[in-house]
N, C-alpha and C. Protein backbone atom coordinates (compact mmCIF):
# COMPACT_ATOMS: atom_id res chain seq x y z
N UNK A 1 -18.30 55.46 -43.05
CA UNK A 1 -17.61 55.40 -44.33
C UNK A 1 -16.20 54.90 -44.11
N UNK A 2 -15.39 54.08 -45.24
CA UNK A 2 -14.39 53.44 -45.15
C UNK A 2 -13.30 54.58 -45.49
N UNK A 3 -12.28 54.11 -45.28
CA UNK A 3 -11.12 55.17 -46.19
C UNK A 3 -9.87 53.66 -45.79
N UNK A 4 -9.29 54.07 -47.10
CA UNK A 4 -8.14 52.61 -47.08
C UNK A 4 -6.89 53.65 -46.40
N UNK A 5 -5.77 52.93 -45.59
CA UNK A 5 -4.87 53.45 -44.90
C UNK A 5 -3.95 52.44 -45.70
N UNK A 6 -2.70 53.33 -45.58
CA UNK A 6 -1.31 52.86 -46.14
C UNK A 6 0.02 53.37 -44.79
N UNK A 7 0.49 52.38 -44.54
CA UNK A 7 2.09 52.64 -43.48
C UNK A 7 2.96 52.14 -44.19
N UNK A 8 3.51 53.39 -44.09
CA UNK A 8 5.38 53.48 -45.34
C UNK A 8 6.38 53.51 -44.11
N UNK A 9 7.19 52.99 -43.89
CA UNK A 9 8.47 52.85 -42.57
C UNK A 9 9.22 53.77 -43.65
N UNK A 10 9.93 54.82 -43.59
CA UNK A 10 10.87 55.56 -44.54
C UNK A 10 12.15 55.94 -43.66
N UNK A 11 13.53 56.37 -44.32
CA UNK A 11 14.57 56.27 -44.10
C UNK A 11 14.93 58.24 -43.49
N UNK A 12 13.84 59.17 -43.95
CA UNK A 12 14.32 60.25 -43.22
C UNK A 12 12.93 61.23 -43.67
N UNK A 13 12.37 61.10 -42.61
CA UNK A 13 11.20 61.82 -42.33
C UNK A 13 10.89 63.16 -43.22
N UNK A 14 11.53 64.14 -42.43
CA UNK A 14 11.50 65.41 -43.48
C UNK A 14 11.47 65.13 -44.70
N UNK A 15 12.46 64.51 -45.81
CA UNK A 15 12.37 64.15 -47.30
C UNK A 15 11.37 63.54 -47.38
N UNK A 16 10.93 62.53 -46.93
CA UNK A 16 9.82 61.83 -47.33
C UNK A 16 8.51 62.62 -46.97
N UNK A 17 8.11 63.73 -45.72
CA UNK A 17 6.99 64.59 -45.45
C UNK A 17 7.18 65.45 -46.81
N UNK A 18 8.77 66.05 -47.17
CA UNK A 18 8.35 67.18 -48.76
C UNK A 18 8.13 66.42 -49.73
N UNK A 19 8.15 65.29 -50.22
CA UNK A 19 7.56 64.34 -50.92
C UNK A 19 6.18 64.08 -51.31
N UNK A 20 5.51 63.47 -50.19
CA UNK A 20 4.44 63.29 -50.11
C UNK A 20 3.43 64.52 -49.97
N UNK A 21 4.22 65.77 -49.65
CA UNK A 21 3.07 66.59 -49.16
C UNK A 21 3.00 67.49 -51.07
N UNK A 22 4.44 67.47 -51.72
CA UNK A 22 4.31 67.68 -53.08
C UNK A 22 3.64 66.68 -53.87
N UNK A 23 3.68 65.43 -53.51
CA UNK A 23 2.33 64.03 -53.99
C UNK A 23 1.07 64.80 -54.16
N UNK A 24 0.31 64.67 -52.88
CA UNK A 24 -1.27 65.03 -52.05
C UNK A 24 -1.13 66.04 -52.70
N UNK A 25 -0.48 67.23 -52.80
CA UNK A 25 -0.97 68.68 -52.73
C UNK A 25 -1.37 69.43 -51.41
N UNK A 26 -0.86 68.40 -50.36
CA UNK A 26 -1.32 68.70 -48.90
C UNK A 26 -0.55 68.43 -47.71
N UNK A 27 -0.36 69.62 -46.95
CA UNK A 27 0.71 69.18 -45.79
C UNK A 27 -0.17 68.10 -45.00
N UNK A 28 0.82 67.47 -44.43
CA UNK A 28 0.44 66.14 -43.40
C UNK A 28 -0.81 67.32 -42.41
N UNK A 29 -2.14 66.70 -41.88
CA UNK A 29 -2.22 66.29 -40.72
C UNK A 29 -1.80 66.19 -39.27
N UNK A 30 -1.13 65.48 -39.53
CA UNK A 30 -0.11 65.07 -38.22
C UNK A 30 1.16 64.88 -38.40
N UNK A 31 1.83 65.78 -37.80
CA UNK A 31 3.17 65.71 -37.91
C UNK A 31 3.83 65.88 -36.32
N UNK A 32 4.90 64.43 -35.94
CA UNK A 32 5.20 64.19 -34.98
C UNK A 32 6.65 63.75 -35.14
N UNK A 33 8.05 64.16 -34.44
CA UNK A 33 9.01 63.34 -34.35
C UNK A 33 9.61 62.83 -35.12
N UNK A 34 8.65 61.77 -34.94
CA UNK A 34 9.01 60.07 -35.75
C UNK A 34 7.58 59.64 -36.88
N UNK A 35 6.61 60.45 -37.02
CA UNK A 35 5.17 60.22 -37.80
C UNK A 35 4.87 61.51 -38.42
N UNK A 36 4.33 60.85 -39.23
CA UNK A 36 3.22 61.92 -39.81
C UNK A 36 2.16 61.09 -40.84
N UNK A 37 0.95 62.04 -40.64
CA UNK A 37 -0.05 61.67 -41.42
C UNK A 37 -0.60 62.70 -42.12
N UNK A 38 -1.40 61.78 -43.33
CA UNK A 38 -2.03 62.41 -44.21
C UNK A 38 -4.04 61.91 -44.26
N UNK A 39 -4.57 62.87 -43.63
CA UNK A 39 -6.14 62.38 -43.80
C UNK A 39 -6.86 63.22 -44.95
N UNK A 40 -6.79 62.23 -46.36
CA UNK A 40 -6.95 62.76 -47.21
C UNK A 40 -8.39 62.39 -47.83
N UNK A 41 -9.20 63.42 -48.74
CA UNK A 41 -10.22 63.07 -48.88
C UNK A 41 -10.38 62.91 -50.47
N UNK A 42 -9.41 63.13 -51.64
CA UNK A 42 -9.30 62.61 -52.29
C UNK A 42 -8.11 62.45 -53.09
N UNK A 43 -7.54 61.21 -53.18
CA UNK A 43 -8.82 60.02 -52.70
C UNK A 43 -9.04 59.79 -51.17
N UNK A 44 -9.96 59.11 -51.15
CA UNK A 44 -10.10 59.07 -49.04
C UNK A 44 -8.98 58.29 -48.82
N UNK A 45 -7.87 58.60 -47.76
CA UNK A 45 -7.09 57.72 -47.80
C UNK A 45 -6.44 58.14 -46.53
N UNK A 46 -6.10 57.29 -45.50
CA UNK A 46 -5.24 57.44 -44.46
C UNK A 46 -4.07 57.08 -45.07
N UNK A 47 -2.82 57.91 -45.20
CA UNK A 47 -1.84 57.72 -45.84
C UNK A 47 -0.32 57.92 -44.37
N UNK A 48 0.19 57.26 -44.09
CA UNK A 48 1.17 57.35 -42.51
C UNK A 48 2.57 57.30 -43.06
N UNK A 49 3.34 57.97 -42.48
CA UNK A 49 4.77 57.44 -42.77
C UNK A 49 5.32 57.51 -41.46
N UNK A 50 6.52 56.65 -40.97
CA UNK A 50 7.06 56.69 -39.58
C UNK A 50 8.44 56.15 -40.10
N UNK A 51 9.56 57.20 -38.98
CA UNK A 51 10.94 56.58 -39.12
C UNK A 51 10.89 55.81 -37.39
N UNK A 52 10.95 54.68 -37.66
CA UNK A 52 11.31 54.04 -35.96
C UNK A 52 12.39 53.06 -35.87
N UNK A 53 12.68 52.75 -37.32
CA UNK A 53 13.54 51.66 -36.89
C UNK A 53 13.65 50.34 -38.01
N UNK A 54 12.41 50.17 -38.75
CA UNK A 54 11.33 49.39 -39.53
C UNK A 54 12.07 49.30 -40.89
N UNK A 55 12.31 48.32 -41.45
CA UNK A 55 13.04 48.17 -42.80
C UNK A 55 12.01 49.22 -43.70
N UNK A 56 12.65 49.95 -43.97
CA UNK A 56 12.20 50.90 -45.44
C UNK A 56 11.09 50.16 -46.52
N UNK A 57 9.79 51.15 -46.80
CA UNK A 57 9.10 50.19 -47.41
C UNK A 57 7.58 49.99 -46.99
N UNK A 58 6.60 49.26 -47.72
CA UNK A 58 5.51 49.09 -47.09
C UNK A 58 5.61 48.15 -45.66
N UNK A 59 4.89 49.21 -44.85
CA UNK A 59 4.24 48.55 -43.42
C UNK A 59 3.32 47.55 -43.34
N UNK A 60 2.15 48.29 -43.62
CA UNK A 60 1.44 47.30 -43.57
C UNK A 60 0.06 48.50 -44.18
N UNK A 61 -1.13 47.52 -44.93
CA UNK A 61 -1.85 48.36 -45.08
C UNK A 61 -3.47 48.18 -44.52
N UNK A 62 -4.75 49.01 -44.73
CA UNK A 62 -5.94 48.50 -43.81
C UNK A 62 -6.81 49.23 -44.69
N UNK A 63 -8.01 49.34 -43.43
CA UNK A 63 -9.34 49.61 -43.90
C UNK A 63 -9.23 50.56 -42.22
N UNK A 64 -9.71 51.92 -42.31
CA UNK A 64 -10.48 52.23 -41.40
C UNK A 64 -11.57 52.85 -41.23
N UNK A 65 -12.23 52.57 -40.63
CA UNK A 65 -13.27 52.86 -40.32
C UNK A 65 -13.90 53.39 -39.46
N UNK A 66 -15.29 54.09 -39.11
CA UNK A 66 -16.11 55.07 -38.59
C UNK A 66 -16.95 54.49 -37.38
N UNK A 67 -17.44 53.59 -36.71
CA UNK A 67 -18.14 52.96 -35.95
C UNK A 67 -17.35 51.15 -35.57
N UNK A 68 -18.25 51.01 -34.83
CA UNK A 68 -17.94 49.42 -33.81
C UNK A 68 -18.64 48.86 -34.70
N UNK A 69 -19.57 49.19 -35.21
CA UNK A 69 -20.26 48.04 -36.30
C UNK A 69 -19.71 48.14 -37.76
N UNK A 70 -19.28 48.85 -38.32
CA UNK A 70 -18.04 48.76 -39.59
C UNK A 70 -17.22 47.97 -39.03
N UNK A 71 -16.50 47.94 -37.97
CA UNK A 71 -15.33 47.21 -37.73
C UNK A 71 -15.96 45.53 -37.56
N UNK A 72 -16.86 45.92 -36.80
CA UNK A 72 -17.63 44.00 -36.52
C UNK A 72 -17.56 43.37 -38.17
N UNK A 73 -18.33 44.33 -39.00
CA UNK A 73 -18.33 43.61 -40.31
C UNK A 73 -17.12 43.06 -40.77
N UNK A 74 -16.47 44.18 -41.15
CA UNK A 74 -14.92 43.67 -41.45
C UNK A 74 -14.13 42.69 -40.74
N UNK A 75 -14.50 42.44 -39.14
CA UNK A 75 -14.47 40.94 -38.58
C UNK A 75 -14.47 39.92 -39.49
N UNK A 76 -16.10 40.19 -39.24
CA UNK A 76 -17.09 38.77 -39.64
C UNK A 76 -16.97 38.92 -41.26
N UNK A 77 -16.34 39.31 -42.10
CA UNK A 77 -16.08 38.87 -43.28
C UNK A 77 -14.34 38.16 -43.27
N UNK A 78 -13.37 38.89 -42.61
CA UNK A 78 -12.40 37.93 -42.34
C UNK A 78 -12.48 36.88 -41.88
N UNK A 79 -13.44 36.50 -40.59
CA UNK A 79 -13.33 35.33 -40.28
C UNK A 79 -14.64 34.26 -40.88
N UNK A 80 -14.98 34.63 -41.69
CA UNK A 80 -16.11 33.95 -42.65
C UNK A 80 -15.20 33.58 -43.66
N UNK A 81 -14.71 34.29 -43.76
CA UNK A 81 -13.80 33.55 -45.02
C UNK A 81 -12.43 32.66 -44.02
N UNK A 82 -12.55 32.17 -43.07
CA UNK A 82 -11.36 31.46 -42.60
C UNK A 82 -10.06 32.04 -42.41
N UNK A 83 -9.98 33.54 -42.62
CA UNK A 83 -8.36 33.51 -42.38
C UNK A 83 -8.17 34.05 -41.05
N UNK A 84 -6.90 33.78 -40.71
CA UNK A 84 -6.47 34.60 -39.18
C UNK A 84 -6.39 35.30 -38.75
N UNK A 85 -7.23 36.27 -37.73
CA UNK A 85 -7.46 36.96 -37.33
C UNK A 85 -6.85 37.03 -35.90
N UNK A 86 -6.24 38.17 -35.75
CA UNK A 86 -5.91 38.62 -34.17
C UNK A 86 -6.82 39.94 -33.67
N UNK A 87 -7.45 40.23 -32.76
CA UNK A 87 -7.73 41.08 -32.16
C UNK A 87 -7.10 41.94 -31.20
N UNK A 88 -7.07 43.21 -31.61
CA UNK A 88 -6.63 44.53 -30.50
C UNK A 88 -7.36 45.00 -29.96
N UNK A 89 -7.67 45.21 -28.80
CA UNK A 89 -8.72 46.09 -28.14
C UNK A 89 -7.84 47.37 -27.71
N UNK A 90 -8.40 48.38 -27.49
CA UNK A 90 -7.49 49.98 -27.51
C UNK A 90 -6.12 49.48 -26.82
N UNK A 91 -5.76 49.30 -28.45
CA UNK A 91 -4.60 49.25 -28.93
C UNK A 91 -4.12 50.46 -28.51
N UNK A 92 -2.76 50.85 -28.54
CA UNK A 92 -2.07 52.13 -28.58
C UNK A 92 -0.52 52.06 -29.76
N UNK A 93 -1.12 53.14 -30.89
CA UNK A 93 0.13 53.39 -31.86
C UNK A 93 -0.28 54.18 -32.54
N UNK A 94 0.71 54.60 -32.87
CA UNK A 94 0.65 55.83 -33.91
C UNK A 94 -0.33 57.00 -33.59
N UNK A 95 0.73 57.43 -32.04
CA UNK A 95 -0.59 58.73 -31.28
C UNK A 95 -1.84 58.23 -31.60
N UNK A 96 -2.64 57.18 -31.72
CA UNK A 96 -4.12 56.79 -31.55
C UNK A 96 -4.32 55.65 -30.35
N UNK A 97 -5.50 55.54 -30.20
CA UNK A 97 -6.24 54.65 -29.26
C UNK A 97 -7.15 54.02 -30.58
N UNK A 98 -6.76 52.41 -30.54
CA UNK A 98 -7.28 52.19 -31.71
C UNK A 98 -8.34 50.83 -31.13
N UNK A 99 -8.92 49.95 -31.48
CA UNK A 99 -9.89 48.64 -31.70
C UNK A 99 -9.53 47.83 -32.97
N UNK A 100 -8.68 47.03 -32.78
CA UNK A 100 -8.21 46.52 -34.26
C UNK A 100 -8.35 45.01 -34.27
N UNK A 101 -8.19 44.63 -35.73
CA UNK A 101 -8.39 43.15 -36.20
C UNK A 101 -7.31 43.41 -37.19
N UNK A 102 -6.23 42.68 -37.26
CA UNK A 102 -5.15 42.07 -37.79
C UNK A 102 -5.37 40.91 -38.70
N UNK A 103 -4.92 40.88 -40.04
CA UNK A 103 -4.88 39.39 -40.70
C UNK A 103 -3.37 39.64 -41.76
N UNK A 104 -3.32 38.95 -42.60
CA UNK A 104 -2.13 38.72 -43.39
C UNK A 104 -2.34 38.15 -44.67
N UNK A 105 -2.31 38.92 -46.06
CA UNK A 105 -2.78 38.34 -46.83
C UNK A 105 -1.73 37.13 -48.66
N UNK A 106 -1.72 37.04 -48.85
CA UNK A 106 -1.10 35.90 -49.40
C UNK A 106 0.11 36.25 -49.59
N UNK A 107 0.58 37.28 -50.04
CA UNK A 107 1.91 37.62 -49.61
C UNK A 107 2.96 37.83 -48.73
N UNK A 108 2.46 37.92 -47.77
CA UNK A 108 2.54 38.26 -46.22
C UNK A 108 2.38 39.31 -45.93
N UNK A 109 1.96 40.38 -46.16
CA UNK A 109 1.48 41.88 -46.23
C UNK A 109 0.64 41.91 -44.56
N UNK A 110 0.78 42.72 -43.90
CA UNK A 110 -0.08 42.79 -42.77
C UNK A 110 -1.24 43.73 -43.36
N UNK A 111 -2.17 43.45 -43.03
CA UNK A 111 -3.75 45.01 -42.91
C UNK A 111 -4.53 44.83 -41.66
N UNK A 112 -4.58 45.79 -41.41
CA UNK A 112 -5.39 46.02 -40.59
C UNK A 112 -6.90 46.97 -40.74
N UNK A 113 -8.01 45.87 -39.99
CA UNK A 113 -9.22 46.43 -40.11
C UNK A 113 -9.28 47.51 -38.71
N UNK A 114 -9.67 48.75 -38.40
CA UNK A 114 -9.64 49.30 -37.27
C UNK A 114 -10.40 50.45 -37.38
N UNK A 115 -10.86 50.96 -35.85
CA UNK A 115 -11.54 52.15 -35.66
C UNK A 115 -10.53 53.13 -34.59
N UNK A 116 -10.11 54.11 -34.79
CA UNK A 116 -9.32 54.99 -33.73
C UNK A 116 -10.80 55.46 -32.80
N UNK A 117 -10.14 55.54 -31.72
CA UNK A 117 -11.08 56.17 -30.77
C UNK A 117 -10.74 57.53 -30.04
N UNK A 118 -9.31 58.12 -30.12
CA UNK A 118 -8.82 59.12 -29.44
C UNK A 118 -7.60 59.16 -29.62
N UNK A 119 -7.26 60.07 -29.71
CA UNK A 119 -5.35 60.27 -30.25
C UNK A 119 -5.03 60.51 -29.00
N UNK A 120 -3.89 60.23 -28.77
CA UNK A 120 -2.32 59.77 -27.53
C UNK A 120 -1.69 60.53 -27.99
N UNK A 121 -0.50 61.12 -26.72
CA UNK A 121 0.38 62.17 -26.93
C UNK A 121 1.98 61.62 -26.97
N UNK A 122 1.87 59.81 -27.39
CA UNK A 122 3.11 59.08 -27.50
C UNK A 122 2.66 58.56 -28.57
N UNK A 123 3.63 57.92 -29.59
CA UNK A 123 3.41 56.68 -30.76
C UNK A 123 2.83 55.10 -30.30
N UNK A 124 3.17 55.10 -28.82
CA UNK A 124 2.81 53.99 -28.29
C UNK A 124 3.23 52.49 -28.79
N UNK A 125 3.46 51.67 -28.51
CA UNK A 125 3.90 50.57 -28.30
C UNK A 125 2.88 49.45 -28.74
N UNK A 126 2.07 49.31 -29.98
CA UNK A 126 1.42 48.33 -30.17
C UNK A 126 2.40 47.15 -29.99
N UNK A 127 1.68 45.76 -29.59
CA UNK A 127 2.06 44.66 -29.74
C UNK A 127 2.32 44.27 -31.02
N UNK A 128 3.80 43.17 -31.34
CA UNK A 128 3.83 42.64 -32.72
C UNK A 128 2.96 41.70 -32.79
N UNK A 129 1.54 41.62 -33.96
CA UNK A 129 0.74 40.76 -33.93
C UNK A 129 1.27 39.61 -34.26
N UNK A 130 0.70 38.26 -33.64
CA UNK A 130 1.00 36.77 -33.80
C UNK A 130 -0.24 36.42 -34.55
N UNK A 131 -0.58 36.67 -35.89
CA UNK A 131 -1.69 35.74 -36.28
C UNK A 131 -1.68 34.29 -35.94
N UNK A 132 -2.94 33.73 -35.75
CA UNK A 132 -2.76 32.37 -35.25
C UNK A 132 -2.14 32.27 -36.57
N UNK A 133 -1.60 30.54 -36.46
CA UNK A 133 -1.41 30.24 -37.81
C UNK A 133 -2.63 29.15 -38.41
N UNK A 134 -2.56 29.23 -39.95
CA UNK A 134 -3.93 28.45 -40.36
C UNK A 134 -3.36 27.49 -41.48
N UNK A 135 -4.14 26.39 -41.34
CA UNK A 135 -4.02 25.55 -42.43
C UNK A 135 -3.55 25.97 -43.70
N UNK A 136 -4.17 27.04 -43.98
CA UNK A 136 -3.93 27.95 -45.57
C UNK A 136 -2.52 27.83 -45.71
N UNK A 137 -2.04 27.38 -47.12
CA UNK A 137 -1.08 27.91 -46.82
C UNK A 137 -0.56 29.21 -47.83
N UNK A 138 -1.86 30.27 -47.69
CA UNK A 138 -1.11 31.60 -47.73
C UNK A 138 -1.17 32.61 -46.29
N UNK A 139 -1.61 31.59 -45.25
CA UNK A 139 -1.58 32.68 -44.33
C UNK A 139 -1.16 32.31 -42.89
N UNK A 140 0.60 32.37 -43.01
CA UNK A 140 1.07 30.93 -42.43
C UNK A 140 1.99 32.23 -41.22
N UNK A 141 1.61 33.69 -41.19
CA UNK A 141 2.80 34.10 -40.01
C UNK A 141 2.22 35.72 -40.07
N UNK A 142 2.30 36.77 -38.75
CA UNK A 142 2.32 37.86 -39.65
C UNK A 142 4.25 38.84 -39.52
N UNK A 143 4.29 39.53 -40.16
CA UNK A 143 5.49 39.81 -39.82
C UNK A 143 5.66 41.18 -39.24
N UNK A 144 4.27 41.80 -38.61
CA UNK A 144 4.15 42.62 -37.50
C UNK A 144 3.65 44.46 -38.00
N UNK A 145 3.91 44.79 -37.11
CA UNK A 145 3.55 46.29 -37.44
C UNK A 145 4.62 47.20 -37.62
């Protein structure tokens, strides 16, 4: 089963965790440092906020998912439809071990399609994705994680 994920970069953690957790109706999940999450079931929603550094604002948003073959699909429908795709293999961020596919959609919005495989006891250091670039021209850069 899918659940859509949302990453908010916010300006001071605590305010924004009593915020959101008066939003949900639900304390975070995960609460770390510099992160916290919300694994919410309704609506299903991976909901993240992180102070690291990151202009205030939407991150970036995705699809995650439950198995290697949810994620293949969500591939093979990005790259069926032509747009740019980068691949992560256990990735490391946001305390997870992740398998990800990166694209960028007409706005420049990053999402990510992904499966976590095991949570990490650091935020870890994903790479800033380089979507190739494509003819399109709505999907011409990404501007990272």
């Amino acid at each position: 089963m899918k659940r859509f994920h949302i990453h908010i970069a916010v300006n001071d953690l605590a305010e924004s965790i009593h915020f959101y957790s008066a939003m949900f109706g639900a304390d975070p999940s995960v609460i770390k440092p510099d992160y916290a999450k919300w694994m919410l079931e309704d609506p299903r929603i991976n909901f993240a906020i992180s102070q690291r550094g990151a202009k205030p604002g939407l991150d970036h948003l995705g699809i995650q998912v439950d198995s290697d073959a949810e994620l293949a699909e969500l591939n093979k429908r990005l790259v069926n439809a032509e747009l740019p795709v980068e691949e992560q293999k256990d990735a490391a961020c946001c305390y997870a071990k992740s398998d990800k596919y990166w694209t960028i959609d007409p706005q420049g919005i990053a999402w990510e399609a992904f499966n976590s495989l095991s949570t990490i006891p650091v935020f870890g250091e994903d790479i800033p994705v380089p979507v190739k670039k494509s003819e399109s021209a709505c999907c011409s850069s990404l501007s990272g994680e």
